[in-house]
PDB file of N, CA and C in Angstrom:
ATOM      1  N   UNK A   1      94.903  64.090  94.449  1.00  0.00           N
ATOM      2  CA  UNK A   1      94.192  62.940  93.881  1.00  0.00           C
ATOM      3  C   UNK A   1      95.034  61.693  94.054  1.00  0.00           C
ATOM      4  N   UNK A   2      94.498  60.485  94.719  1.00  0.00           N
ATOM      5  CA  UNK A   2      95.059  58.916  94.896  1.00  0.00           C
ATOM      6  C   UNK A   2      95.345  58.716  93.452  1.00  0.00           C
ATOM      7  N   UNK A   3      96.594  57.988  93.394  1.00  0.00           N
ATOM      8  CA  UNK A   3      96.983  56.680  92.144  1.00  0.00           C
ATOM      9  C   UNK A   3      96.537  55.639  91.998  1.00  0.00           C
ATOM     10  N   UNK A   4      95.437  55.035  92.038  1.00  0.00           N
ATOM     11  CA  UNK A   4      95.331  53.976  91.762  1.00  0.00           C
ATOM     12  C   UNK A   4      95.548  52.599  90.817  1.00  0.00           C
ATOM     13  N   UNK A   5      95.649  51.586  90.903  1.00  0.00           N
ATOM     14  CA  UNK A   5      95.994  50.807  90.013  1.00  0.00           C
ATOM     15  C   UNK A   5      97.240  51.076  88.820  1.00  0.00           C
ATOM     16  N   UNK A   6      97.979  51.696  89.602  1.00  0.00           N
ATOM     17  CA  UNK A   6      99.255  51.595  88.724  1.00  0.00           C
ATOM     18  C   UNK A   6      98.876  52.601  87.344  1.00  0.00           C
ATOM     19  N   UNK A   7      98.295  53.714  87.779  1.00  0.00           N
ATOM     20  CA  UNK A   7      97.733  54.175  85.943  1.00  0.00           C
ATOM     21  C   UNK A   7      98.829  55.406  85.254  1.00  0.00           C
ATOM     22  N   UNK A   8      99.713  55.542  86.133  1.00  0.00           N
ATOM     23  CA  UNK A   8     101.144  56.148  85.276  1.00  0.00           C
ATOM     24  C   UNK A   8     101.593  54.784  83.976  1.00  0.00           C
ATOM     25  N   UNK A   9     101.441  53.881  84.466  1.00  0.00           N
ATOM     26  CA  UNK A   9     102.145  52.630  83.704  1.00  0.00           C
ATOM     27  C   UNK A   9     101.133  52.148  82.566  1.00  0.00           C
ATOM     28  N   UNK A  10      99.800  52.695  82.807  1.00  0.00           N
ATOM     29  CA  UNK A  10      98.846  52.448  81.848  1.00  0.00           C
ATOM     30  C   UNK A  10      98.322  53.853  80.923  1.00  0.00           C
ATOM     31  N   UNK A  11      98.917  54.783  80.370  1.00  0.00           N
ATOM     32  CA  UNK A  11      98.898  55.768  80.106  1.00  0.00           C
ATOM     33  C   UNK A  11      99.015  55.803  78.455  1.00  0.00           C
ATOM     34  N   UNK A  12      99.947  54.733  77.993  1.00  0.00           N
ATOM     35  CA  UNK A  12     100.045  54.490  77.010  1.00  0.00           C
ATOM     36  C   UNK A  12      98.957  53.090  76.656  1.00  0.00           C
ATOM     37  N   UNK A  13      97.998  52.842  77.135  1.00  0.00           N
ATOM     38  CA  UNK A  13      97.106  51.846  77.135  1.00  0.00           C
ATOM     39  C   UNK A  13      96.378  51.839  76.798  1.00  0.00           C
ATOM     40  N   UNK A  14      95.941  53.357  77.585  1.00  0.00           N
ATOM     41  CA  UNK A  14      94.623  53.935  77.740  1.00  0.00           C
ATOM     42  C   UNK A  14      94.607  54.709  75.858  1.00  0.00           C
ATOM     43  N   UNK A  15      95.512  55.190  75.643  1.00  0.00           N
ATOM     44  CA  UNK A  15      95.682  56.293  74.553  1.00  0.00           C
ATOM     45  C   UNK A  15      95.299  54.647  73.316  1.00  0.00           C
ATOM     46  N   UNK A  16      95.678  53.224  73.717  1.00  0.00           N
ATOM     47  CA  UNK A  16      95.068  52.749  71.951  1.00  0.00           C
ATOM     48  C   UNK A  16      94.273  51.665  72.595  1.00  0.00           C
ATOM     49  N   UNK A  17      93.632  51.856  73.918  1.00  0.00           N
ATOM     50  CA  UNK A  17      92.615  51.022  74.536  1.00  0.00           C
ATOM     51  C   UNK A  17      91.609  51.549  74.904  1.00  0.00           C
ATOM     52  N   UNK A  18      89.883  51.781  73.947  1.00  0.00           N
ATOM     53  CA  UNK A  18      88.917  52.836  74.361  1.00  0.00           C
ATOM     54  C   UNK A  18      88.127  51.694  75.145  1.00  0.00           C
ATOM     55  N   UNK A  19      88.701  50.647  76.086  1.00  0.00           N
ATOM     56  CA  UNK A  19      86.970  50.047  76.617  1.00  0.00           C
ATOM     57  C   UNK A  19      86.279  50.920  77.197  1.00  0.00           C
ATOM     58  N   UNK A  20      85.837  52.195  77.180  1.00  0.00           N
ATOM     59  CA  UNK A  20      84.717  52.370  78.446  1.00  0.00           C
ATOM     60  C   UNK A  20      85.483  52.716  79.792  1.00  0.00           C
ATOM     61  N   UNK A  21      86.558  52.641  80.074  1.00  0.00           N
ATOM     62  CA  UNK A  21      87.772  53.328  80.830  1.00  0.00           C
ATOM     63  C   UNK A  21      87.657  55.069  80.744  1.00  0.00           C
ATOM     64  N   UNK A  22      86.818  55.327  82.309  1.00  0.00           N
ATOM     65  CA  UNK A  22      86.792  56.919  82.485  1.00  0.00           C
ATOM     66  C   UNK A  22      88.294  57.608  82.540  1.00  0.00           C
ATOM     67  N   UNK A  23      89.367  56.848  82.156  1.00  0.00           N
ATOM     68  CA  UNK A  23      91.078  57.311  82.346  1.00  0.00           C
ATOM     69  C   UNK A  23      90.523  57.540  80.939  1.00  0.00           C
ATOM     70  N   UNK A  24      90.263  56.796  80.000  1.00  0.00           N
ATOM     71  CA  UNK A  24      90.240  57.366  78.958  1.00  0.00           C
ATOM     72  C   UNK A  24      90.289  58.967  78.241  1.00  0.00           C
ATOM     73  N   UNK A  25      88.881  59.220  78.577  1.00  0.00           N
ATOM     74  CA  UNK A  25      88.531  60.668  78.439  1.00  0.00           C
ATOM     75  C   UNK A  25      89.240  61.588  79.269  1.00  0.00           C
ATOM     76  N   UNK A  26      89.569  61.015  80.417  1.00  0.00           N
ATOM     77  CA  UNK A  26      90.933  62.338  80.903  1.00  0.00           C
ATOM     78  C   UNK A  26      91.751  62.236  79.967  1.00  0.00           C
ATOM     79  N   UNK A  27      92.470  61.076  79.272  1.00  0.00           N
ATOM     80  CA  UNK A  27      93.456  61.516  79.085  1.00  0.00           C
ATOM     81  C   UNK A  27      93.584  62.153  77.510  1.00  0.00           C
ATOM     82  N   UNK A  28      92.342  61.822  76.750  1.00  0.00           N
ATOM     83  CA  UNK A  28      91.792  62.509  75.600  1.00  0.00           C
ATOM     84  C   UNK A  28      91.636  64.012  75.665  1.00  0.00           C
ATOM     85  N   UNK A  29      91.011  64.500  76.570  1.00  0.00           N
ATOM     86  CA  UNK A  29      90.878  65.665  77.631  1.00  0.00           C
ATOM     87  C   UNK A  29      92.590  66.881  77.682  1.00  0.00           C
ATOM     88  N   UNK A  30      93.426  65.694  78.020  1.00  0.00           N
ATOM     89  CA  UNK A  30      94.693  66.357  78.776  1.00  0.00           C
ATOM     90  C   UNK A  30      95.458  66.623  77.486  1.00  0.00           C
ATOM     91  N   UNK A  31      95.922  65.316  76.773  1.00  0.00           N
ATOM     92  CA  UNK A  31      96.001  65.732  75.207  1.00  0.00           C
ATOM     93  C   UNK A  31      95.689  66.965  74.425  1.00  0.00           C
ATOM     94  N   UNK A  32      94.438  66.735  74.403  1.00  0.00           N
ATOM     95  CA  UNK A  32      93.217  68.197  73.384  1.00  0.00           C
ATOM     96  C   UNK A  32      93.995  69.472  74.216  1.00  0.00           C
ATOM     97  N   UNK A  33      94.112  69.444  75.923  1.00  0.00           N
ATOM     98  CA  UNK A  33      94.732  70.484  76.568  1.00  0.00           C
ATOM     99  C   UNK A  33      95.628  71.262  76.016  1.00  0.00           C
ATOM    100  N   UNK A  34      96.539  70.326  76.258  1.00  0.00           N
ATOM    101  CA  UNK A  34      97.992  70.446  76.203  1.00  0.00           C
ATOM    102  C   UNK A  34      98.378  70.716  74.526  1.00  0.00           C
ATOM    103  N   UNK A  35      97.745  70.332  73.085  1.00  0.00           N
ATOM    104  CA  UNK A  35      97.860  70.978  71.897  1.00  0.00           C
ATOM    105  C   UNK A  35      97.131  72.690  71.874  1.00  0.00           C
ATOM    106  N   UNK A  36      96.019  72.695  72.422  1.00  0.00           N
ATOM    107  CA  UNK A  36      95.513  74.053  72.076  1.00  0.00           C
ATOM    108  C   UNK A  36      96.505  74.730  73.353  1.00  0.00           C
ATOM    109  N   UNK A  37      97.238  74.288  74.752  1.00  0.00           N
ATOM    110  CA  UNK A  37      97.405  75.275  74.691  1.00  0.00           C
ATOM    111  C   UNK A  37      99.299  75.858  73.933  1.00  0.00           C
ATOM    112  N   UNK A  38      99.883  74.594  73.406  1.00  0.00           N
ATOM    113  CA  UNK A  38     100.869  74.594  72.346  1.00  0.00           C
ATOM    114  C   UNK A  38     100.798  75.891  71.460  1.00  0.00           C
ATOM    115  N   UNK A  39      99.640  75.458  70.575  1.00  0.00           N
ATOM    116  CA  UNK A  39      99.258  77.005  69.499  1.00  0.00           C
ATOM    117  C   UNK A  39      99.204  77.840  70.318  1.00  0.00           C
ATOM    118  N   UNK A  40      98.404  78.131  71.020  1.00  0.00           N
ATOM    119  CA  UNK A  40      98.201  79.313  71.746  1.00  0.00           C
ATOM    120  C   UNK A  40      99.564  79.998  72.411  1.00  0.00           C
ATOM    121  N   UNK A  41     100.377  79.320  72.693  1.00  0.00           N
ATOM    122  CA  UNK A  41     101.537  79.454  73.648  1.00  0.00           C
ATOM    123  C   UNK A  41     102.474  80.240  72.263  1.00  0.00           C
ATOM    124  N   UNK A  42     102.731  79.604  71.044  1.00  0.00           N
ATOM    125  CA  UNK A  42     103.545  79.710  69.579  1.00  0.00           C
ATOM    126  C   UNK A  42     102.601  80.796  69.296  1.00  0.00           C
ATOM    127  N   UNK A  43     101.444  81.257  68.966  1.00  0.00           N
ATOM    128  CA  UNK A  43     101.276  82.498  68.710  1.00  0.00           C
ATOM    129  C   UNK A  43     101.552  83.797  69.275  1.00  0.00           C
ATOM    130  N   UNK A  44     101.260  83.185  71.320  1.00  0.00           N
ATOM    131  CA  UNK A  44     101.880  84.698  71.724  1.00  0.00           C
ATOM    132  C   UNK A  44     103.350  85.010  71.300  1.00  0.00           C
ATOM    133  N   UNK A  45     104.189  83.570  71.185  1.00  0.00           N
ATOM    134  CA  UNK A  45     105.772  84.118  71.156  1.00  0.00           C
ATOM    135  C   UNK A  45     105.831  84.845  69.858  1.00  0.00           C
ATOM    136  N   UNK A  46     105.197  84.586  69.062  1.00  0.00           N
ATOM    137  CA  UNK A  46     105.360  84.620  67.328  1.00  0.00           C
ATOM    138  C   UNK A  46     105.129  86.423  67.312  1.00  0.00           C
ATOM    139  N   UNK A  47     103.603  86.738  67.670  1.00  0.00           N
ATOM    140  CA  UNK A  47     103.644  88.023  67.969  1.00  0.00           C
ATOM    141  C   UNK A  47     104.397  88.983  69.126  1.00  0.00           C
ATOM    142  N   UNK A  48     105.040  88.394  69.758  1.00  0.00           N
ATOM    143  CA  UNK A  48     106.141  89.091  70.723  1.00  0.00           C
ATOM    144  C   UNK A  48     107.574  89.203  69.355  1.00  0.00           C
ATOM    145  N   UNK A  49     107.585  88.486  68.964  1.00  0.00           N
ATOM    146  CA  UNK A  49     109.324  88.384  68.553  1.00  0.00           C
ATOM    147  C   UNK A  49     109.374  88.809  66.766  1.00  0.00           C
ATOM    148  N   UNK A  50     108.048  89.056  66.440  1.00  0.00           N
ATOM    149  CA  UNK A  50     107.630  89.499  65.079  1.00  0.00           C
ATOM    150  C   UNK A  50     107.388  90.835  64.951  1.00  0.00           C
TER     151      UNK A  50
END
């Protein structure tokens, strides 16, 4: 996937800037990801080491 418009540098922009910006919802998206798969990740260890 192309970079356009500099949007590594707008990442923190996007997260307290909702205009209507489809970066938005990715990155709402990648967020929501990246917590469920956190828990998910802390429960398998929890039941491995318990």
């Amino acid at each position: 996937r192309t970079v356009l418009r500099g949007e590594s540098s707008r990442k923190g922009a996007d997260l307290l800037d909702s205009s209507g910006d489809p970066d938005t919802s990715k990155t709402a998206a990648s967020w929501f990801g990246a917590c469920i798969f956190l828990i998910v990740a802390a429960t398998i260890l929890r039941s491995f080491f318990l």
